[in-house]
C-alpha atoms as a PDB file:
ATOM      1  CA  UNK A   1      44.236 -14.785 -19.753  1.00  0.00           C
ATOM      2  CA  UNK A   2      41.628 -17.450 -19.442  1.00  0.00           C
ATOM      3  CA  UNK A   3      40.118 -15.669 -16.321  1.00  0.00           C
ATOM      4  CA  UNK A   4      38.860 -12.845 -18.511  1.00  0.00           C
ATOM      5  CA  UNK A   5      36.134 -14.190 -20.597  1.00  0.00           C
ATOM      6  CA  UNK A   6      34.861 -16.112 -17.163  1.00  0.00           C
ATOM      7  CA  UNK A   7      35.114 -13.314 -14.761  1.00  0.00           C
ATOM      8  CA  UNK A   8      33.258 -10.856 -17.923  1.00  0.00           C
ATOM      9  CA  UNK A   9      30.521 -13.889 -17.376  1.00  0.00           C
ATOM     10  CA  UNK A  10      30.294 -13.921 -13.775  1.00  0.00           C
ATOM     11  CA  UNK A  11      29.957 -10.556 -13.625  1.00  0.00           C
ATOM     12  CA  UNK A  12      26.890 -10.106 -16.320  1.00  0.00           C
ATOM     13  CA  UNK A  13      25.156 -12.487 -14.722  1.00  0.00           C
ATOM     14  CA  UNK A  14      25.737 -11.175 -11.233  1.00  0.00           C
ATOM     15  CA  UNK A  15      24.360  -8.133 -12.480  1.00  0.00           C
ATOM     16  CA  UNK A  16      21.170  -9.305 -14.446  1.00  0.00           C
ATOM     17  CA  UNK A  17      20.635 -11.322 -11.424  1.00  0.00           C
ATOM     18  CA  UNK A  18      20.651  -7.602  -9.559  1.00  0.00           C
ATOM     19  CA  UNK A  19      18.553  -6.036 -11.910  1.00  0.00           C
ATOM     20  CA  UNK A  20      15.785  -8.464 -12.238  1.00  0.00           C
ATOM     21  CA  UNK A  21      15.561  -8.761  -8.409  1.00  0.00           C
ATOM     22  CA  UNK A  22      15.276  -4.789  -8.254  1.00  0.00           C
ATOM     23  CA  UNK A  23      12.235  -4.941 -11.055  1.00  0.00           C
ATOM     24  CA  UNK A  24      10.338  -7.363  -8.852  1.00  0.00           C
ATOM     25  CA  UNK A  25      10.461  -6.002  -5.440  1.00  0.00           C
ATOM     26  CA  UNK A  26       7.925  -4.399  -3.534  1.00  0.00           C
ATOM     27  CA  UNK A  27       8.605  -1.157  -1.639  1.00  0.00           C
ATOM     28  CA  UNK A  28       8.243  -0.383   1.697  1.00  0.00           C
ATOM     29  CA  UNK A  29       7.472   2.462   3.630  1.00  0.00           C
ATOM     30  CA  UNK A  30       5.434   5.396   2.890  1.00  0.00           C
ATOM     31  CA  UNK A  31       5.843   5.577  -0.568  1.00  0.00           C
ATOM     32  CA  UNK A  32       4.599   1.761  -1.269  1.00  0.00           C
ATOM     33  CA  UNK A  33       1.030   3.339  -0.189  1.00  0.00           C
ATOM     34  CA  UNK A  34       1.069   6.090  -2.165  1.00  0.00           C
ATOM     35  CA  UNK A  35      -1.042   5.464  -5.865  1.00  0.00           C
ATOM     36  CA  UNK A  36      -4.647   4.598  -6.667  1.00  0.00           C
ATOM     37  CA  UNK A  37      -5.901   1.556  -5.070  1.00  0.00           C
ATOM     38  CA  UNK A  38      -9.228  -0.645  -6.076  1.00  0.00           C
ATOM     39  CA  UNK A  39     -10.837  -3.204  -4.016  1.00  0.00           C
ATOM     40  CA  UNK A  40     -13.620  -6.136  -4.846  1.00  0.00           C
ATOM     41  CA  UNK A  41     -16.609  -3.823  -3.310  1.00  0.00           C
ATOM     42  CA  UNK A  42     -15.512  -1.326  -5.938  1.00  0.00           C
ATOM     43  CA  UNK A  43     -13.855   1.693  -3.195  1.00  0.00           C
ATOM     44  CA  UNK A  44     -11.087   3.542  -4.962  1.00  0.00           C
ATOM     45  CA  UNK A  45      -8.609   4.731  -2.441  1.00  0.00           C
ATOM     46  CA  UNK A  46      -5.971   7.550  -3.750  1.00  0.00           C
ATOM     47  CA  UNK A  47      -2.905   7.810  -1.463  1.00  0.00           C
ATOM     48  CA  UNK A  48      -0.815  10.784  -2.119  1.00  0.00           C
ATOM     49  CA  UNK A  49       2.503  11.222  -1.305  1.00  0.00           C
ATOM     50  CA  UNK A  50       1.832  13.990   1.175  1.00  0.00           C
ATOM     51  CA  UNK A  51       0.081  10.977   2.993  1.00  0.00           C
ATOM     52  CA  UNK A  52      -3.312  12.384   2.809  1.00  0.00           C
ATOM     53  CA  UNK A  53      -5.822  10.298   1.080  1.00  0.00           C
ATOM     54  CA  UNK A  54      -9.270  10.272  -1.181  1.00  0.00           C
ATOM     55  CA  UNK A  55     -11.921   7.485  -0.694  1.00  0.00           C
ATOM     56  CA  UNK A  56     -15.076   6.888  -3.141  1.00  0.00           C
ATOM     57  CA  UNK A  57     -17.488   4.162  -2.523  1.00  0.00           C
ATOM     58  CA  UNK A  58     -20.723   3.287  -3.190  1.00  0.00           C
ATOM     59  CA  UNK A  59     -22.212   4.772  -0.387  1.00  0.00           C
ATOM     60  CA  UNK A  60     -19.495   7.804   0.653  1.00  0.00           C
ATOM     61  CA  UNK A  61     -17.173   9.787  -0.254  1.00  0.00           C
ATOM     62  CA  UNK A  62     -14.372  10.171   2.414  1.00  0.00           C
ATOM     63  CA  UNK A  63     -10.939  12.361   2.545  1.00  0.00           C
ATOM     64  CA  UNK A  64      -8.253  12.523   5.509  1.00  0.00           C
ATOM     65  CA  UNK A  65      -4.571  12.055   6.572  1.00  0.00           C
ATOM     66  CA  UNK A  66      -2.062   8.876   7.123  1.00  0.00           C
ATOM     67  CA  UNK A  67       0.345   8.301   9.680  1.00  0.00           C
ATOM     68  CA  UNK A  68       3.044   5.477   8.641  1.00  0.00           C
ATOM     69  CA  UNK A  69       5.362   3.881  11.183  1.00  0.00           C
ATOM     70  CA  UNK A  70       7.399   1.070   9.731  1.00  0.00           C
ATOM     71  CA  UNK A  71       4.690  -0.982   8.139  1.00  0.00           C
ATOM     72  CA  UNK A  72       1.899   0.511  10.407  1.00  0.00           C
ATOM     73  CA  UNK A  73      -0.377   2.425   9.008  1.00  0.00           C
ATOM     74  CA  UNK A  74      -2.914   4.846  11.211  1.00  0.00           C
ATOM     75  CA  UNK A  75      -5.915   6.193   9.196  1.00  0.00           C
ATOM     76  CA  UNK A  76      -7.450   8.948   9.994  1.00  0.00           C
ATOM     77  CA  UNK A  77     -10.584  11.025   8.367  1.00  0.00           C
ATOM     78  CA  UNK A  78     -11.206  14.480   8.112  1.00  0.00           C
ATOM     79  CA  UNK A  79     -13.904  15.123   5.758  1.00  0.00           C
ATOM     80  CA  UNK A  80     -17.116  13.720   4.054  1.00  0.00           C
ATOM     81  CA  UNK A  81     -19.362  11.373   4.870  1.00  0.00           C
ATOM     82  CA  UNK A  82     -18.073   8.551   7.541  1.00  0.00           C
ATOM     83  CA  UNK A  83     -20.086   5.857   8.653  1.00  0.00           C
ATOM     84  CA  UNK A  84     -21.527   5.714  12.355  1.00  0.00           C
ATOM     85  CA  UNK A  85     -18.946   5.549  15.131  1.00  0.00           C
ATOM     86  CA  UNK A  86     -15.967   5.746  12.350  1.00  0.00           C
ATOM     87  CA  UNK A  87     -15.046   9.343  13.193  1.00  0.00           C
ATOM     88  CA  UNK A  88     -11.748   8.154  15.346  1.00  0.00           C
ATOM     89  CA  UNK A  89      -8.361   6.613  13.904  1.00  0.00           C
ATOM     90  CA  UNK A  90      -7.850   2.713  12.785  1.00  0.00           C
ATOM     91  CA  UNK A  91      -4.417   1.400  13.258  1.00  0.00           C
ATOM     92  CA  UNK A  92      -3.623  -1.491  10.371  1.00  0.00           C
ATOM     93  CA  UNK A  93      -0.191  -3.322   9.503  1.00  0.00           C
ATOM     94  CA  UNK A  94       0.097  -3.478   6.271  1.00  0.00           C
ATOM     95  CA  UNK A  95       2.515  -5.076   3.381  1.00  0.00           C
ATOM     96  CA  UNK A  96       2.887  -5.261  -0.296  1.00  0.00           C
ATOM     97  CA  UNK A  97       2.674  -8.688  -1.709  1.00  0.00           C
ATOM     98  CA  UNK A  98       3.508  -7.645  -5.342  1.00  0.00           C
ATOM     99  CA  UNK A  99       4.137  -4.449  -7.163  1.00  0.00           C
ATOM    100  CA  UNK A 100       0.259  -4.047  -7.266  1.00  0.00           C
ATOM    101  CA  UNK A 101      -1.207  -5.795  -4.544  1.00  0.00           C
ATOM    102  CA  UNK A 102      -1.878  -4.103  -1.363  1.00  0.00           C
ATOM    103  CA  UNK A 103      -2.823  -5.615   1.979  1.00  0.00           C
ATOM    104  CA  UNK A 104      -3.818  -4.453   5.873  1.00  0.00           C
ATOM    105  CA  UNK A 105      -4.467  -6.039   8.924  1.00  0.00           C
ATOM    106  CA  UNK A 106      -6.382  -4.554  11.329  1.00  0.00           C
ATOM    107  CA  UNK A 107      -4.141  -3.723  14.279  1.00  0.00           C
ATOM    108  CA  UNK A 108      -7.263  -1.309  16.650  1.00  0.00           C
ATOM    109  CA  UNK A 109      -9.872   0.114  14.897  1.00  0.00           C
ATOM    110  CA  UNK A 110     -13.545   0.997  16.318  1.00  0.00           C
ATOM    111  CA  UNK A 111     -15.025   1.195  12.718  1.00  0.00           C
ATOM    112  CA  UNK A 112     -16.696  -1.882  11.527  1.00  0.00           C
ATOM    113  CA  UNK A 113     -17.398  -0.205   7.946  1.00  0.00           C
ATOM    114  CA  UNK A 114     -13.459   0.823   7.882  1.00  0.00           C
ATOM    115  CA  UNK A 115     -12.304  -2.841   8.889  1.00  0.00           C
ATOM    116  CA  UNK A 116     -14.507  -4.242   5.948  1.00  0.00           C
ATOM    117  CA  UNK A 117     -13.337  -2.225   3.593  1.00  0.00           C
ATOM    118  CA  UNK A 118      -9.424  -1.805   4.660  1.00  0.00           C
ATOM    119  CA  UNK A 119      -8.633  -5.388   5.145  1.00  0.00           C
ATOM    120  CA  UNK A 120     -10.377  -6.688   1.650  1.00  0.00           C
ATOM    121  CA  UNK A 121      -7.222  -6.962  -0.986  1.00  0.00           C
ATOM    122  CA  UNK A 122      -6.223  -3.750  -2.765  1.00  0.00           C
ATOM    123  CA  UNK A 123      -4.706  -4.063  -6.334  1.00  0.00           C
ATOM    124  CA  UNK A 124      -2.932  -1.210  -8.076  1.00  0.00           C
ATOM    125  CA  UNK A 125      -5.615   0.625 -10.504  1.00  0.00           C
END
Protein backbone atom coordinates (compact mmCIF):
# COMPACT_ATOMS: atom_id res chain seq x y z
CA UNK A 1 0.00 0.00 0.00
CA UNK A 2 3.08 2.06 0.52
CA UNK A 3 3.77 2.09 -3.31
CA UNK A 4 0.76 4.33 -3.86
CA UNK A 5 1.58 7.63 -2.44
CA UNK A 6 5.29 7.13 -4.18
CA UNK A 7 4.25 5.96 -7.53
CA UNK A 8 1.21 9.16 -7.34
CA UNK A 9 4.75 11.21 -6.81
CA UNK A 10 6.73 9.79 -9.47
CA UNK A 11 4.24 10.18 -11.73
CA UNK A 12 3.41 14.15 -11.07
CA UNK A 13 6.68 14.87 -11.36
CA UNK A 14 7.28 12.84 -14.49
CA UNK A 15 4.64 14.78 -15.88
CA UNK A 16 5.52 18.45 -14.81
CA UNK A 17 8.87 17.47 -15.95
CA UNK A 18 6.89 16.80 -19.55
CA UNK A 19 5.06 19.80 -19.49
CA UNK A 20 7.66 22.30 -18.70
CA UNK A 21 9.98 20.76 -21.37
CA UNK A 22 6.99 21.14 -23.98
CA UNK A 23 6.58 25.11 -22.87
CA UNK A 24 10.24 25.69 -23.62
CA UNK A 25 10.91 24.11 -26.88
CA UNK A 26 11.41 25.59 -30.07
CA UNK A 27 9.62 24.29 -33.17
CA UNK A 28 10.87 23.15 -36.18
CA UNK A 29 9.86 23.11 -39.55
CA UNK A 30 7.77 25.40 -41.47
CA UNK A 31 5.69 26.60 -38.94
CA UNK A 32 8.73 27.84 -36.54
CA UNK A 33 9.14 30.61 -39.46
CA UNK A 34 5.91 31.60 -39.68
CA UNK A 35 5.12 35.12 -37.33
CA UNK A 36 6.49 38.65 -37.42
CA UNK A 37 10.13 38.90 -37.15
CA UNK A 38 12.37 42.22 -36.19
CA UNK A 39 15.98 42.60 -36.67
CA UNK A 40 18.73 45.32 -35.21
CA UNK A 41 18.62 47.40 -38.72
CA UNK A 42 14.92 47.73 -37.96
CA UNK A 43 13.45 45.16 -41.23
CA UNK A 44 10.20 43.58 -40.15
CA UNK A 45 9.82 40.29 -41.87
CA UNK A 46 6.08 38.66 -41.76
CA UNK A 47 6.13 34.91 -42.55
CA UNK A 48 2.78 33.49 -43.19
CA UNK A 49 1.84 30.19 -42.94
CA UNK A 50 1.15 29.80 -46.63
CA UNK A 51 5.03 30.40 -46.70
CA UNK A 52 4.86 33.58 -48.55
CA UNK A 53 6.39 36.49 -46.87
CA UNK A 54 6.28 40.58 -46.36
CA UNK A 55 9.56 42.59 -45.90
CA UNK A 56 9.73 46.48 -44.82
CA UNK A 57 12.96 48.22 -44.41
CA UNK A 58 14.30 51.36 -44.48
CA UNK A 59 15.04 51.50 -47.90
CA UNK A 60 12.35 48.76 -49.58
CA UNK A 61 9.58 47.19 -49.36
CA UNK A 62 9.81 43.51 -50.59
CA UNK A 63 7.09 40.50 -50.87
CA UNK A 64 7.69 36.78 -52.22
CA UNK A 65 7.48 32.99 -51.49
CA UNK A 66 9.53 30.35 -49.13
CA UNK A 67 10.58 27.03 -49.83
CA UNK A 68 11.45 24.95 -46.47
CA UNK A 69 13.34 21.66 -46.58
CA UNK A 70 14.18 20.36 -43.15
CA UNK A 71 15.81 23.40 -41.65
CA UNK A 72 16.67 24.94 -45.12
CA UNK A 73 15.12 27.69 -46.03
CA UNK A 74 15.13 29.08 -49.93
CA UNK A 75 13.93 32.73 -50.28
CA UNK A 76 12.63 33.87 -53.04
CA UNK A 77 11.09 37.50 -54.16
CA UNK A 78 8.40 38.33 -56.27
CA UNK A 79 7.49 41.83 -55.85
CA UNK A 80 8.70 45.39 -54.84
CA UNK A 81 11.68 46.92 -54.75
CA UNK A 82 14.93 44.43 -54.55
CA UNK A 83 18.27 45.59 -54.39
CA UNK A 84 20.76 45.21 -57.45
CA UNK A 85 21.56 41.65 -58.51
CA UNK A 86 19.03 40.25 -55.63
CA UNK A 87 16.33 39.23 -58.11
CA UNK A 88 17.39 35.26 -57.85
CA UNK A 89 16.81 32.81 -54.75
CA UNK A 90 19.17 32.67 -51.41
CA UNK A 91 19.40 29.33 -49.82
CA UNK A 92 19.94 29.78 -45.72
CA UNK A 93 19.89 27.02 -42.84
CA UNK A 94 18.23 28.21 -40.31
CA UNK A 95 17.24 27.28 -36.45
CA UNK A 96 15.34 28.59 -33.56
CA UNK A 97 17.39 29.25 -30.53
CA UNK A 98 14.40 30.19 -28.26
CA UNK A 99 10.72 30.60 -28.67
CA UNK A 100 11.53 34.13 -30.12
CA UNK A 101 14.80 34.13 -31.52
CA UNK A 102 15.33 33.38 -35.07
CA UNK A 103 18.57 32.64 -36.88
CA UNK A 104 20.00 31.83 -40.73
CA UNK A 105 23.06 30.96 -42.19
CA UNK A 106 23.73 31.66 -45.47
CA UNK A 107 23.92 28.38 -47.36
CA UNK A 108 24.21 30.21 -51.57
CA UNK A 109 22.96 33.40 -52.03
CA UNK A 110 24.13 36.08 -54.82
CA UNK A 111 22.54 39.03 -52.82
CA UNK A 112 24.88 40.90 -50.65
CA UNK A 113 21.88 43.22 -49.31
CA UNK A 114 19.82 39.79 -48.58
CA UNK A 115 22.91 38.13 -46.71
CA UNK A 116 23.15 41.35 -44.46
CA UNK A 117 19.96 41.46 -43.59
CA UNK A 118 18.98 37.51 -43.32
CA UNK A 119 21.84 36.41 -41.24
CA UNK A 120 21.57 39.48 -38.50
CA UNK A 121 19.44 37.83 -35.38
CA UNK A 122 15.65 37.90 -35.71
CA UNK A 123 13.56 38.13 -32.44
CA UNK A 124 9.84 37.47 -32.32
CA UNK A 125 7.93 41.05 -32.56
Amino acid sequence: MKLQPSFRIIFTGALVAILSACATYAPAGPRSLVGTWTNSLGTVWTIKADNSFDVVGAKRHIWGNLTIAGDTVTIQETGGKAAKGCHGPGVYKFSRTSQNTLAFTVVEDGCKERIKNVTLAWHRK
